[in-house]
C-alpha atoms as a PDB file:
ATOM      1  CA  UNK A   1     142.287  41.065 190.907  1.00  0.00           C
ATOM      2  CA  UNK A   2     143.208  43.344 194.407  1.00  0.00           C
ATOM      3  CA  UNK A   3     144.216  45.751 192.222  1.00  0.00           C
ATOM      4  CA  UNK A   4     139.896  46.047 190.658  1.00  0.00           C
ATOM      5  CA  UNK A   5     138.449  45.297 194.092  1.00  0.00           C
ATOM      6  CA  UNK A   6     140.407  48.930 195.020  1.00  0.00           C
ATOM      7  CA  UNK A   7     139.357  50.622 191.653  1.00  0.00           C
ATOM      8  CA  UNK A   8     135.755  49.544 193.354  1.00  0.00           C
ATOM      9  CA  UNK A   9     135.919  50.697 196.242  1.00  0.00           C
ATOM     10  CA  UNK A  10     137.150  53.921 195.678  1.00  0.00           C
ATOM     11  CA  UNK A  11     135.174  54.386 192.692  1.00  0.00           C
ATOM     12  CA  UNK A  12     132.096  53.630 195.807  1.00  0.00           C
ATOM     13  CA  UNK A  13     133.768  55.502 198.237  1.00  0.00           C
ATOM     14  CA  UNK A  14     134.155  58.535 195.949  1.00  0.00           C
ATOM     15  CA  UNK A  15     130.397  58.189 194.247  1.00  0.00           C
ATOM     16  CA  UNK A  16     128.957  58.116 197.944  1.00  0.00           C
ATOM     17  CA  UNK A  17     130.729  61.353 198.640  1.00  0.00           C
ATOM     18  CA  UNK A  18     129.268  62.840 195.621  1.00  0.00           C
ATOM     19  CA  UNK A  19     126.324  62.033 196.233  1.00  0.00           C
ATOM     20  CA  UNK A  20     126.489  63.644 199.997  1.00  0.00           C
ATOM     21  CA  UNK A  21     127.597  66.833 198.381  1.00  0.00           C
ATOM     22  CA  UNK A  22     124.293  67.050 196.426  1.00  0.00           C
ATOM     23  CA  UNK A  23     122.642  68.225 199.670  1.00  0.00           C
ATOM     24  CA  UNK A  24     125.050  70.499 200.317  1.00  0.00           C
ATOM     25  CA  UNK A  25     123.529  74.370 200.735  1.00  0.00           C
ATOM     26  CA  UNK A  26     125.696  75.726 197.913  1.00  0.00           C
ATOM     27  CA  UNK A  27     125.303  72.858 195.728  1.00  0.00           C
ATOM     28  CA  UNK A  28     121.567  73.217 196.055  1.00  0.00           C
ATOM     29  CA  UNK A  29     121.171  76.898 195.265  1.00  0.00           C
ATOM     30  CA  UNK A  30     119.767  75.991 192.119  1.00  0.00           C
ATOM     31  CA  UNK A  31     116.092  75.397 192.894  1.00  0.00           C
ATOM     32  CA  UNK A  32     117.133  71.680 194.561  1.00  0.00           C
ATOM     33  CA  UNK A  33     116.468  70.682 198.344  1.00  0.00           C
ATOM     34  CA  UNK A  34     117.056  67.300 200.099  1.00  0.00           C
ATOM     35  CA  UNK A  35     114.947  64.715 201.325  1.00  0.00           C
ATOM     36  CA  UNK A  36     117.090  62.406 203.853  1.00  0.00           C
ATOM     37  CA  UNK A  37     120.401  62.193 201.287  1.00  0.00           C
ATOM     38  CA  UNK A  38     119.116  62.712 198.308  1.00  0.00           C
ATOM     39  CA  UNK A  39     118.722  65.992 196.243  1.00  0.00           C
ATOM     40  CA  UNK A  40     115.391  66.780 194.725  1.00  0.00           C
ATOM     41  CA  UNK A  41     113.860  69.220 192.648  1.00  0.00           C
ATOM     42  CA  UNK A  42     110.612  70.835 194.696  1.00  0.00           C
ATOM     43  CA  UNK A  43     108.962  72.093 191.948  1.00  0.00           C
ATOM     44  CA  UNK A  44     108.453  68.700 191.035  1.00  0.00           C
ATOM     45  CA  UNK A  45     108.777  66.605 193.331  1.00  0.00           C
ATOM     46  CA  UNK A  46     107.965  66.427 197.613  1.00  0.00           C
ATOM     47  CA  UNK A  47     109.736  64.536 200.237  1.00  0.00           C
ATOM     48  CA  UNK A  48     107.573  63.190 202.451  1.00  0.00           C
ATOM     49  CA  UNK A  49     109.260  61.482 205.589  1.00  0.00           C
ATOM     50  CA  UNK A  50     112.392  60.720 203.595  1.00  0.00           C
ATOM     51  CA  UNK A  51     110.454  59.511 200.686  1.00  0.00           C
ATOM     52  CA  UNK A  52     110.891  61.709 197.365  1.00  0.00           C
ATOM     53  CA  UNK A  53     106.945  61.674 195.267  1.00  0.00           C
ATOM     54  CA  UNK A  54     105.990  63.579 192.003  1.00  0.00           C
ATOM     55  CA  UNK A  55     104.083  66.187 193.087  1.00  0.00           C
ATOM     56  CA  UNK A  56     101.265  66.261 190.860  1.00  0.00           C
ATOM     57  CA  UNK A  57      98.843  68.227 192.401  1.00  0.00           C
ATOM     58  CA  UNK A  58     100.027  66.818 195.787  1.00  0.00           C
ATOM     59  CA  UNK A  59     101.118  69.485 197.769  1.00  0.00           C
ATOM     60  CA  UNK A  60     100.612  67.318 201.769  1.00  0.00           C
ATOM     61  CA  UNK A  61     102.311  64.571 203.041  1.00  0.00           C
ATOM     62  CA  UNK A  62     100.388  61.675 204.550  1.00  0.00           C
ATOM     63  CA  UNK A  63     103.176  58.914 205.722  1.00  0.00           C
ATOM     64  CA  UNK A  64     105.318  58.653 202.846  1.00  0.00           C
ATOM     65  CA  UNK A  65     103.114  59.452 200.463  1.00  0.00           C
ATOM     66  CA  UNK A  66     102.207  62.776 198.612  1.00  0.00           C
ATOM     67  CA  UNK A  67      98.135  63.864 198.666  1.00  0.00           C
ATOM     68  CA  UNK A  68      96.044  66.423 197.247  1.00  0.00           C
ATOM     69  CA  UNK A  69      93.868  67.751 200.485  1.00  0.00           C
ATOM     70  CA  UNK A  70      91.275  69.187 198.635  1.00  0.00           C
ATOM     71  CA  UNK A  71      90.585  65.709 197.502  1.00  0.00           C
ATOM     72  CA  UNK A  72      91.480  64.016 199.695  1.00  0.00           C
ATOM     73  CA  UNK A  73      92.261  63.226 203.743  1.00  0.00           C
ATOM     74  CA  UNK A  74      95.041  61.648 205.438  1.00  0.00           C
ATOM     75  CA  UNK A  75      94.112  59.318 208.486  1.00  0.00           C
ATOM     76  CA  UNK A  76      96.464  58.139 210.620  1.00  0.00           C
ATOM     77  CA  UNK A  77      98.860  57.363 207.616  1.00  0.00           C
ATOM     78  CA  UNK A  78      96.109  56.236 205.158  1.00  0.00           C
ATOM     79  CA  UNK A  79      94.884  58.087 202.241  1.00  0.00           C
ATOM     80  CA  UNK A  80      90.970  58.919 201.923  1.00  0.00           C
ATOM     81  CA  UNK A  81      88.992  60.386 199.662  1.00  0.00           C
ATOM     82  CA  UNK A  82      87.393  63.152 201.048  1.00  0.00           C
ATOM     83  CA  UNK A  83      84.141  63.724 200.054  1.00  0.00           C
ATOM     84  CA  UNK A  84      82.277  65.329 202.936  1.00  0.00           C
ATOM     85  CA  UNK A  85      84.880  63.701 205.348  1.00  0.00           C
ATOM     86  CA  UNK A  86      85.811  66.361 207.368  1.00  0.00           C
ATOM     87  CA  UNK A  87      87.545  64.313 210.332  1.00  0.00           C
ATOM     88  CA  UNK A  88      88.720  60.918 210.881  1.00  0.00           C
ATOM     89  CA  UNK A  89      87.954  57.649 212.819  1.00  0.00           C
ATOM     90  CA  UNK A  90      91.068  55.982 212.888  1.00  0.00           C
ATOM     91  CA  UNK A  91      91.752  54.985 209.411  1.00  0.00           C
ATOM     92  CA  UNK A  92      88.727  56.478 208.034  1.00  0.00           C
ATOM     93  CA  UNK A  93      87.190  59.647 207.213  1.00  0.00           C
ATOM     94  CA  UNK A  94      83.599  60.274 208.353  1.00  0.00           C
ATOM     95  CA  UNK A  95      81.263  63.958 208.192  1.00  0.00           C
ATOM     96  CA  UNK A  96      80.509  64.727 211.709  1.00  0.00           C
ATOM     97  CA  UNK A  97      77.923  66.939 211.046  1.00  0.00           C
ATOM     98  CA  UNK A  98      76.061  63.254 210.457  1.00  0.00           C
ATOM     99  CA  UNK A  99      77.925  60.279 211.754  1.00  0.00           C
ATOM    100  CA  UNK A 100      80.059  60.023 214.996  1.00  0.00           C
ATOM    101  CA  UNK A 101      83.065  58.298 216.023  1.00  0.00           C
ATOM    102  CA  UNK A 102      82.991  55.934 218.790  1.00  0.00           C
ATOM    103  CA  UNK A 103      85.993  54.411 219.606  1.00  0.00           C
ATOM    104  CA  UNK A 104      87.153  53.977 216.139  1.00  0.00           C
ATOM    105  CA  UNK A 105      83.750  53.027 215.247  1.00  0.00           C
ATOM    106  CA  UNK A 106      82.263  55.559 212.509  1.00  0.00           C
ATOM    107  CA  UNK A 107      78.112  55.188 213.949  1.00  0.00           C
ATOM    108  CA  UNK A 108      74.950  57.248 212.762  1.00  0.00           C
ATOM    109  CA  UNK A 109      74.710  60.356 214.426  1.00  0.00           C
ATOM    110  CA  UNK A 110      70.726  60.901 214.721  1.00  0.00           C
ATOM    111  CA  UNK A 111      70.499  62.124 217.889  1.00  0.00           C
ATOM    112  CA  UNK A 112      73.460  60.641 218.993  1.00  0.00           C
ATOM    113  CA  UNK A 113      75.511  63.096 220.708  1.00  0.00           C
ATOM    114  CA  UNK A 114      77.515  61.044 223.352  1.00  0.00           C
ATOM    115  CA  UNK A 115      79.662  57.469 223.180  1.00  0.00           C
ATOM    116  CA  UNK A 116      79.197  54.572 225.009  1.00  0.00           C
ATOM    117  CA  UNK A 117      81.906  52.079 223.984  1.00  0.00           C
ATOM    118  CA  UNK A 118      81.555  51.776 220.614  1.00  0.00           C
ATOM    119  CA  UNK A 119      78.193  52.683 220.357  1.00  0.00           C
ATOM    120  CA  UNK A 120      76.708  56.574 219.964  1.00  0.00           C
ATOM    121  CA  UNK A 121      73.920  57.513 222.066  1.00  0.00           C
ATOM    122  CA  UNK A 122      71.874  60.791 223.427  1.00  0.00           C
ATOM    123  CA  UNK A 123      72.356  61.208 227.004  1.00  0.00           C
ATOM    124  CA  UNK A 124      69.305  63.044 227.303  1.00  0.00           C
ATOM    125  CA  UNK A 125      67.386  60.005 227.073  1.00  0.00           C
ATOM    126  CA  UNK A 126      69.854  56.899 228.500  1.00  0.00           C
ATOM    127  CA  UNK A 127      73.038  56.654 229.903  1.00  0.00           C
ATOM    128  CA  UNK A 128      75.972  54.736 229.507  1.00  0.00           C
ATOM    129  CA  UNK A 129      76.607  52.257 232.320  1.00  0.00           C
ATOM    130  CA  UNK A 130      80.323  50.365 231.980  1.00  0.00           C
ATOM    131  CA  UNK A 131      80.127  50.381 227.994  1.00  0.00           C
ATOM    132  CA  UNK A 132      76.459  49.605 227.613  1.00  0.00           C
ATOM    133  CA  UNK A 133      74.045  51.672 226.913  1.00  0.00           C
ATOM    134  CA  UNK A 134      71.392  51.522 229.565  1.00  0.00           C
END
């Protein structure tokens, strides 16, 4: 019974050194890279923050997760489609050539060109006053 528990372990102990060697410069001169421990092929695959993803036709990283950015947008870790989101608003992607970000609020621009808390507003005609528009 010791005598298996040591065939174990060393069998472990001589799979996790394999396995370290896989990253090794040399041992990746063959069109493979490494992500955290583990060897990869990068015309397949892309690590992204230790995290190895098909590619597809992801070529960005957004978290640990592989995007396409002409598609799509990566917001503070979450995946958007684009459409004609050019920016974000925390989590979300919004065009600011027509809606504004207030605070992590996405609002209508209109004539909007300034924030007041969460709202949008044109300074031209009010002003903000402690977070309300006044």
């Amino acid at each position: 019974m010791k005598s298996s528990l040591h065939v174990k372990y060393f069998t472990m102990i001589f799979y996790l050194a394999f396995v370290s060697l896989l990253c090794l410069p040399v041992a990746n001169s063959f069109g493979k890279a490494c992500c955290g421990s583990r060897s990869y092929n990068p015309s397949f695959y892309i690590c992204c923050n230790g995290v190895i993803n098909w590619k597809g036709s992801g070529t960005s990283c957004c978290g640990t997760r592989a995007f396409n950015p002409s598609f799509y947008i990566c917001c503070n870790r979450v995946i958007n489609w684009k459409g004609s989101g050019t920016s974000c608003c925390g989590t979300k992607a919004f065009n600011p050539s027509f809606y504004i970000c207030c605070n992590g609020v996405i609002n209508w621009k209109g004539s909007g060109t300034s924030c007041c808390g969460t709202r949008a507003f044109n300074p031209s005609f009010a002003h903000c006053c402690n977070g309300v528009i006044c």
